[in-house]
Protein backbone atom coordinates (compact mmCIF):
# COMPACT_ATOMS: atom_id res chain seq x y z
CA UNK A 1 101.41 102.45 44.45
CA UNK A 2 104.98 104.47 43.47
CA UNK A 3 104.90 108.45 43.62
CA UNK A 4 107.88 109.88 43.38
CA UNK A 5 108.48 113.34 44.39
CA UNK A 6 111.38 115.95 43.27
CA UNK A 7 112.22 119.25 44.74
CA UNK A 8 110.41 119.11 47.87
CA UNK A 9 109.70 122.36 49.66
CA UNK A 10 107.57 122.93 52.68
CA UNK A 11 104.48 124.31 50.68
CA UNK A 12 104.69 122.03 47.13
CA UNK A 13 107.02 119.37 45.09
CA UNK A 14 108.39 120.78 41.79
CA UNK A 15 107.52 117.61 39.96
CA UNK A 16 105.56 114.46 40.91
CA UNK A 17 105.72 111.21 39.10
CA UNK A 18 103.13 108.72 39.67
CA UNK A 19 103.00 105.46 37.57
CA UNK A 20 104.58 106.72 34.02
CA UNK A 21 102.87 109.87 34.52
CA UNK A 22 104.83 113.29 35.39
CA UNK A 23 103.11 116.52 36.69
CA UNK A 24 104.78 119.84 37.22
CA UNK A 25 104.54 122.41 39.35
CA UNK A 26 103.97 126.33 37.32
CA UNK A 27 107.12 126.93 36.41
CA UNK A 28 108.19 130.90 36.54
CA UNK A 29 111.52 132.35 35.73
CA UNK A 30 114.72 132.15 38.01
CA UNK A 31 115.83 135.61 36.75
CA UNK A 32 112.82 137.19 35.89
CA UNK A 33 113.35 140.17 33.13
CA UNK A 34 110.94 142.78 31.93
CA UNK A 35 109.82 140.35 28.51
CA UNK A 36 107.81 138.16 28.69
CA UNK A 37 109.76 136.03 25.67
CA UNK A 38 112.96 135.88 27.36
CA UNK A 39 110.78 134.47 31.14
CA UNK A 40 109.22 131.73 29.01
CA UNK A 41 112.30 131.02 27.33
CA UNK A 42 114.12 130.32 30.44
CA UNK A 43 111.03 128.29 31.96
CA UNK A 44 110.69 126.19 28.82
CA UNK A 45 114.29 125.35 29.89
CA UNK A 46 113.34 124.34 33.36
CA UNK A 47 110.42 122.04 32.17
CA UNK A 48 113.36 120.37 29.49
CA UNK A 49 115.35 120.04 32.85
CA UNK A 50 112.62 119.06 35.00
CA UNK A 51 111.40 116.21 32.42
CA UNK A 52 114.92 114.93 31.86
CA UNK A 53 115.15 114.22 35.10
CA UNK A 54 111.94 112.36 35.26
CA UNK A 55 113.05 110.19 32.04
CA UNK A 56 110.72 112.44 29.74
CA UNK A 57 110.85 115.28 27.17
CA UNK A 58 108.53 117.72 25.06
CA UNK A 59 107.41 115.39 22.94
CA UNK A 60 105.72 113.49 25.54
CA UNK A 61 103.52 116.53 26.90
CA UNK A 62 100.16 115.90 27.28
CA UNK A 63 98.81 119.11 28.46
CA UNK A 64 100.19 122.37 29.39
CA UNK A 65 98.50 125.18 31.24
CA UNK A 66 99.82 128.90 30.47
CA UNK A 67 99.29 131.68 33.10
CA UNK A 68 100.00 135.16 31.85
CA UNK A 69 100.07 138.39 33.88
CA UNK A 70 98.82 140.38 30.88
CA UNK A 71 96.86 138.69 27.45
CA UNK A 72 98.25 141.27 25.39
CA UNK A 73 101.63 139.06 25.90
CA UNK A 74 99.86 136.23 24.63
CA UNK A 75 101.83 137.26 20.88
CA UNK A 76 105.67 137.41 22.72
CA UNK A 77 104.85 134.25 24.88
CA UNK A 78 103.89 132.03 21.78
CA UNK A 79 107.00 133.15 19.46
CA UNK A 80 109.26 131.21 22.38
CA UNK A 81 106.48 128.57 22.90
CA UNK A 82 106.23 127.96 19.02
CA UNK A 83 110.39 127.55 18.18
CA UNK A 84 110.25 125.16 21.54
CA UNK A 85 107.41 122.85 21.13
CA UNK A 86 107.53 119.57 19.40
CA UNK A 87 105.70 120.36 16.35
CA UNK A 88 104.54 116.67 16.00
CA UNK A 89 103.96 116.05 19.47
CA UNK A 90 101.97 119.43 20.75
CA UNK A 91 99.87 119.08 23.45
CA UNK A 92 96.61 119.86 25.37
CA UNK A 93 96.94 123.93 25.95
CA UNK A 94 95.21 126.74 27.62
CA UNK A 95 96.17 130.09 28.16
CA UNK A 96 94.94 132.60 30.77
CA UNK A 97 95.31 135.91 32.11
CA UNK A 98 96.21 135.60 35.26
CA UNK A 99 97.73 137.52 38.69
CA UNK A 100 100.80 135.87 39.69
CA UNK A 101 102.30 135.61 42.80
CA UNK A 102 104.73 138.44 42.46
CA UNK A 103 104.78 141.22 39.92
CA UNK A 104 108.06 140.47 38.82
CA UNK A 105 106.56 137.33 37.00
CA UNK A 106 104.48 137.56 33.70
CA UNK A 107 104.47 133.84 33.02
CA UNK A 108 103.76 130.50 34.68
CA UNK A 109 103.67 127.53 32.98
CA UNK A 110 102.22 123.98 34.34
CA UNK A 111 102.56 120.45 32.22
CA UNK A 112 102.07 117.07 32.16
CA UNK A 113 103.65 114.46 30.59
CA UNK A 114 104.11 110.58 30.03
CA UNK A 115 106.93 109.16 30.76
């Protein structure tokens, strides 16, 4: 059995491939700003990067799980989600309200894909 991991730190692995499937880890924003658009811009980015490098894209998702400091944000959050996702290839989705690990984040996002 083949699992590859990517980006290994001491508590997690950014991405994990096993057989043609890819996981990632919640993605946040490497600059975090005050909008909640412009963070899950810049992590939609990172997952494009992240499944690249796996030998995957969007349009392979096959679930994603959104974590968002405040709900109300759910409106800002899906205007970037919306003009990124594959519009024939969307996947699986929940969104929650969620604490993050710092304050500076208002967005996490975790997928899955196929490879």
């Amino acid at each position: 059995m083949s699992i590859q991991r990517f980006h290994i730190g001491p508590r997690m692995s950014q991405m994990v491939v096993h057989k043609d499937t890819v996981y990632l880890a919640g993605q946040v924003a490497d600059e975090p700003t005050p909008d909640v658009e412009r963070q899950t811009i810049q992590i939609l980015a990172q997952i494009d990067a992240l499944l690249a490098e796996a030998g995957s894209d969007k349009s392979k998702l096959l679930s994603a799980t959104i974590y968002l400091a405040d709900i109300a944000s759910f409106g800002a959050m899906n205007k970037a989600w919306d003009a990124w996702v594959d519009p024939a290839n969307p996947p699986a989705r929940a969104t929650v309200e969620a604490k993050l690990a710092a304050p500076q984040y208002l967005v996490e996002i975790q997928v899955t894909a196929a490879k």
